[in-house]
N, C-alpha and C. Protein backbone atom coordinates (compact mmCIF):
# COMPACT_ATOMS: atom_id res chain seq x y z
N UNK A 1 135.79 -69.95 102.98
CA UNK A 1 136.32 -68.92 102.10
C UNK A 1 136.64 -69.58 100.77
N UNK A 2 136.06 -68.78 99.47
CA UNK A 2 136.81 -69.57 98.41
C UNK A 2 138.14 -68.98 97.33
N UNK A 3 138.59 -69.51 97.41
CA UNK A 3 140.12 -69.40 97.08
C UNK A 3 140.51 -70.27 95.42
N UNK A 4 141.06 -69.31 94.45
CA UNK A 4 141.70 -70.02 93.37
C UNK A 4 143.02 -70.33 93.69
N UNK A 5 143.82 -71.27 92.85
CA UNK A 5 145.01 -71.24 93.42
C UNK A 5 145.23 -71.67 91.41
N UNK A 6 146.22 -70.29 91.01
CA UNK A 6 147.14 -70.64 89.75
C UNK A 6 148.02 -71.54 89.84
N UNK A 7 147.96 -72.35 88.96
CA UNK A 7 148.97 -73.90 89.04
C UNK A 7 149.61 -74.04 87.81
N UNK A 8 151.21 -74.38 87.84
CA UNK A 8 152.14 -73.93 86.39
C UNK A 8 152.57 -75.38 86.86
N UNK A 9 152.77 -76.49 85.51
CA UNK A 9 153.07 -77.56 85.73
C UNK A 9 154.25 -77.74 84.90
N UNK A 10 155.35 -78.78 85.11
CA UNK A 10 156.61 -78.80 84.63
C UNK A 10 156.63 -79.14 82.73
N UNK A 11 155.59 -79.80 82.75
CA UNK A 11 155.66 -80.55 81.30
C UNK A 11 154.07 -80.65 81.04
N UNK A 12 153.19 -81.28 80.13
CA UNK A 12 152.39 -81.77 79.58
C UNK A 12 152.47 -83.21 80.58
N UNK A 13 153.41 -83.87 80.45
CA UNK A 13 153.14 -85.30 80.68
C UNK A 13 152.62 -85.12 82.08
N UNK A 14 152.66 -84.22 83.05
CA UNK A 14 152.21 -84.22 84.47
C UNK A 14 150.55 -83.77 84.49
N UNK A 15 150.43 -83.77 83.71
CA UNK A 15 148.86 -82.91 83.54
C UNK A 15 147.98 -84.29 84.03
N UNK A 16 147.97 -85.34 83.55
CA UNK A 16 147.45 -86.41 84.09
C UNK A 16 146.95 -86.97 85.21
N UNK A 17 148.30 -86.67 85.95
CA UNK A 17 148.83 -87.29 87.67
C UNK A 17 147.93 -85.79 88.41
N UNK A 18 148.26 -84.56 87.81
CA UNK A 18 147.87 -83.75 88.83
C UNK A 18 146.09 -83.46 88.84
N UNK A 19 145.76 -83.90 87.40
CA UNK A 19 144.13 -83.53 87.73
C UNK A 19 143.60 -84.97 88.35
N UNK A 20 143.94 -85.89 88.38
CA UNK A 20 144.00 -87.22 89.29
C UNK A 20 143.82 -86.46 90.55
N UNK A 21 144.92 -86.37 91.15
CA UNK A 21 145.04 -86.04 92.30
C UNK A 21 144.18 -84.54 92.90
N UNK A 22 143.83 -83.86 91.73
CA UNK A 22 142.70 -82.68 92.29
C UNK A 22 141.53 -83.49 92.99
N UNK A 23 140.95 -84.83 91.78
CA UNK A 23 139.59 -85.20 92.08
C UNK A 23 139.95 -85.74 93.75
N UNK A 24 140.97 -85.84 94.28
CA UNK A 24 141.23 -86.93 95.40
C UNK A 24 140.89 -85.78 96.79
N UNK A 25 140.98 -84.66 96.45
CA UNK A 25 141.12 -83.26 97.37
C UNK A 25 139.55 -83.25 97.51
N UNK A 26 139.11 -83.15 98.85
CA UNK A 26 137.99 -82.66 99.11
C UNK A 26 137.58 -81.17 98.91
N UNK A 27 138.26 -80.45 99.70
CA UNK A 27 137.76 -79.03 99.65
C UNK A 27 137.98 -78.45 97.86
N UNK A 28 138.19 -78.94 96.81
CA UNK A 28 138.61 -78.56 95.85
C UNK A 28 137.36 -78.66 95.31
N UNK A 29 136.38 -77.80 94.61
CA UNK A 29 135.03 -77.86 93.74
C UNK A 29 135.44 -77.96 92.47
N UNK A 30 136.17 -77.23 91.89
CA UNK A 30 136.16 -77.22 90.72
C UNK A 30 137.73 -77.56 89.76
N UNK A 31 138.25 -77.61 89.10
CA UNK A 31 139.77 -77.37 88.16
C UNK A 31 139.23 -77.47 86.91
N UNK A 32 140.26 -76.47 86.52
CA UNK A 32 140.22 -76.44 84.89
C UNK A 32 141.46 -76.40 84.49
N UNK A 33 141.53 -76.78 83.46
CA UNK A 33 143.00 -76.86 82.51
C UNK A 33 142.66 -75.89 81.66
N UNK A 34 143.63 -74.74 81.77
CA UNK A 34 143.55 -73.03 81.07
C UNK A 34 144.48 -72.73 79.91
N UNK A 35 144.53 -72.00 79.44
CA UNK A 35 145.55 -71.61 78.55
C UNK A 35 145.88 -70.53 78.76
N UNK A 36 147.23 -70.03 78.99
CA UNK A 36 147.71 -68.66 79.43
C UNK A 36 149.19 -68.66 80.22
N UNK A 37 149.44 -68.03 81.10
CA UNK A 37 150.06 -67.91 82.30
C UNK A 37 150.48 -69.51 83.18
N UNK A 38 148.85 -69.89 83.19
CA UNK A 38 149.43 -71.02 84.01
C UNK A 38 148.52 -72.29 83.27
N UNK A 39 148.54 -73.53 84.17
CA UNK A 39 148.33 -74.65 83.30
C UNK A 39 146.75 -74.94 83.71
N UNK A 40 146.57 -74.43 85.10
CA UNK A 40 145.44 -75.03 85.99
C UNK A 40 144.89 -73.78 86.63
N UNK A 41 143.53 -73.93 86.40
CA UNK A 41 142.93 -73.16 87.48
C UNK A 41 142.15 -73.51 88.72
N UNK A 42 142.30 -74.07 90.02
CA UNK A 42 141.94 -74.58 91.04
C UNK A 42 140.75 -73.69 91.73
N UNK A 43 139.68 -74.17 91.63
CA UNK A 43 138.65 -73.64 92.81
C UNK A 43 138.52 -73.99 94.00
N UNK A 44 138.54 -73.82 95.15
CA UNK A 44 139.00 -74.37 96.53
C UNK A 44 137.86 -73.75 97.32
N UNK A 45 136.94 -74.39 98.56
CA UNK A 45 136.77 -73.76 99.65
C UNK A 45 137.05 -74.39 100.84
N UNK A 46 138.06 -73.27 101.83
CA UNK A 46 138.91 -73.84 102.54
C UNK A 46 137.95 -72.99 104.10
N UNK A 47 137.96 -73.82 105.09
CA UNK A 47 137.79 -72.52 106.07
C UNK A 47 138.22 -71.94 106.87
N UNK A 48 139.84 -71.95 106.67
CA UNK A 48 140.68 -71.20 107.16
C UNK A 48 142.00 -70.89 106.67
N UNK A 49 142.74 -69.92 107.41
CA UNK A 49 144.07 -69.46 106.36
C UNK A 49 144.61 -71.01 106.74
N UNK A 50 144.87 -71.57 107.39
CA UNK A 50 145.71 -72.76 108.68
C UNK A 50 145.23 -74.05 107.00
N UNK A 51 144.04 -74.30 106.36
CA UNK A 51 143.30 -75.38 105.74
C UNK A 51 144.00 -74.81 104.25
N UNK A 52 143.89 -73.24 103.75
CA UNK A 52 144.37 -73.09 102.47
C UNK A 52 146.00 -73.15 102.60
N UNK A 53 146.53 -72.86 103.30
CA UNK A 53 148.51 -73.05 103.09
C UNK A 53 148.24 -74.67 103.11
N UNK A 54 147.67 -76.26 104.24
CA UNK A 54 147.78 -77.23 103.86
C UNK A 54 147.17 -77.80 102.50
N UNK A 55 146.67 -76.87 101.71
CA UNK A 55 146.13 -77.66 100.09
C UNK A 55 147.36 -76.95 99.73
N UNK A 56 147.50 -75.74 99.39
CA UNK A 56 148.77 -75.58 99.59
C UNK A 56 149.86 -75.87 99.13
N UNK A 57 150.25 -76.19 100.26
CA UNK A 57 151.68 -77.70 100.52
C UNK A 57 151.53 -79.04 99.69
N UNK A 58 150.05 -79.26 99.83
CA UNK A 58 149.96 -80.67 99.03
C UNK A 58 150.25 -80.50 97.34
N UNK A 59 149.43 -79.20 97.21
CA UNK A 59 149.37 -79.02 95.26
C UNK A 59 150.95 -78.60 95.23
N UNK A 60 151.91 -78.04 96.07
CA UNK A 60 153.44 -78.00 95.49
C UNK A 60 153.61 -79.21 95.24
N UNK A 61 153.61 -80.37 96.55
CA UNK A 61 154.20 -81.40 96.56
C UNK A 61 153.63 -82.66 95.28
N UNK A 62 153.08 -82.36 94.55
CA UNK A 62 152.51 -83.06 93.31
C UNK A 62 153.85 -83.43 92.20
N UNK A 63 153.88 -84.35 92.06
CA UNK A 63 155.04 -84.38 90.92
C UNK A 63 155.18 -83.56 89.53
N UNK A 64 155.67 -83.12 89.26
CA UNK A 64 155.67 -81.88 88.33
C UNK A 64 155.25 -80.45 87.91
N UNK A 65 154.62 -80.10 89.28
CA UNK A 65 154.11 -78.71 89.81
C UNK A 65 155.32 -77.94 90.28
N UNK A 66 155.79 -76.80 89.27
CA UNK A 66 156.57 -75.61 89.64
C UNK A 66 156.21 -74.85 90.42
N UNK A 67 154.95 -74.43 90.25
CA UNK A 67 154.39 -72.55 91.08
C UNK A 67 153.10 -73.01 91.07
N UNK A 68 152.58 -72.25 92.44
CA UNK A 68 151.02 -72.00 92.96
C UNK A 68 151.06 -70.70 93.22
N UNK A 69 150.28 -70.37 92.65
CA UNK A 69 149.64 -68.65 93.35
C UNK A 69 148.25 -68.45 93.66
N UNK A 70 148.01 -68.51 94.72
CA UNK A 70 146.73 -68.29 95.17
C UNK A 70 146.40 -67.10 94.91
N UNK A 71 144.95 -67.11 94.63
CA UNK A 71 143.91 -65.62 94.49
C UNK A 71 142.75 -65.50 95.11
N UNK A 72 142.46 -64.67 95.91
CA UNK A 72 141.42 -64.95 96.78
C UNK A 72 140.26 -63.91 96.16
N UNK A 73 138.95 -64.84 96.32
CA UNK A 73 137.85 -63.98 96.03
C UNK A 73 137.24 -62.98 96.94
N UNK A 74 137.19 -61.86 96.67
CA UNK A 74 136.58 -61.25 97.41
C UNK A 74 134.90 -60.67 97.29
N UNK A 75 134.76 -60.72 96.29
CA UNK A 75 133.22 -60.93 96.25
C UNK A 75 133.01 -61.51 94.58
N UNK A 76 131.41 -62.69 94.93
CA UNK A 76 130.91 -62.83 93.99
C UNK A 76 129.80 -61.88 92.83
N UNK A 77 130.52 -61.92 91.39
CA UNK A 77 129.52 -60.39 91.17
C UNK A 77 128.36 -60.87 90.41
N UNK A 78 128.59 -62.38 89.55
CA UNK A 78 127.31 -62.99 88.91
C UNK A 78 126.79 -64.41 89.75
């Protein structure tokens, strides 16, 4: 299943450590650093609910990560 997950980071200075640690995530295809709402946009394919809450847990536990909100795709249109 593929899954975004919105990522709001505490400061600028964490932006570093956390796209580090995206490349280290397997199931993670893609991240971007956005402008808007939040700091990060995470592309994920996970294959189960049990696999997306443990990325999850890990992207809270990142040093300077406030909020995750996952968004799930429900269909691709291009």
């Amino acid at each position: 299943m593929e899954v975004f997950l919105e990522v709001t980071v505490q400061h600028k200075k964490y932006h570093t450590g956390f796209m580090e640690r995206m490349r280290q995530q397997p199931e993670v295809t893609s991240c971007y650093q956005v402008e808007g709402e939040y700091d990060f946009l995470v592309k994920a394919d996970v294959t189960s609910e049990k696999e997306l809450e443990k990325l999850e847990r890990g992207v809270r536990k990142i040093n300077g990560v406030c909020s995750v909100q996952p968004v799930y795709a429900l269909q691709e249109i291009i």
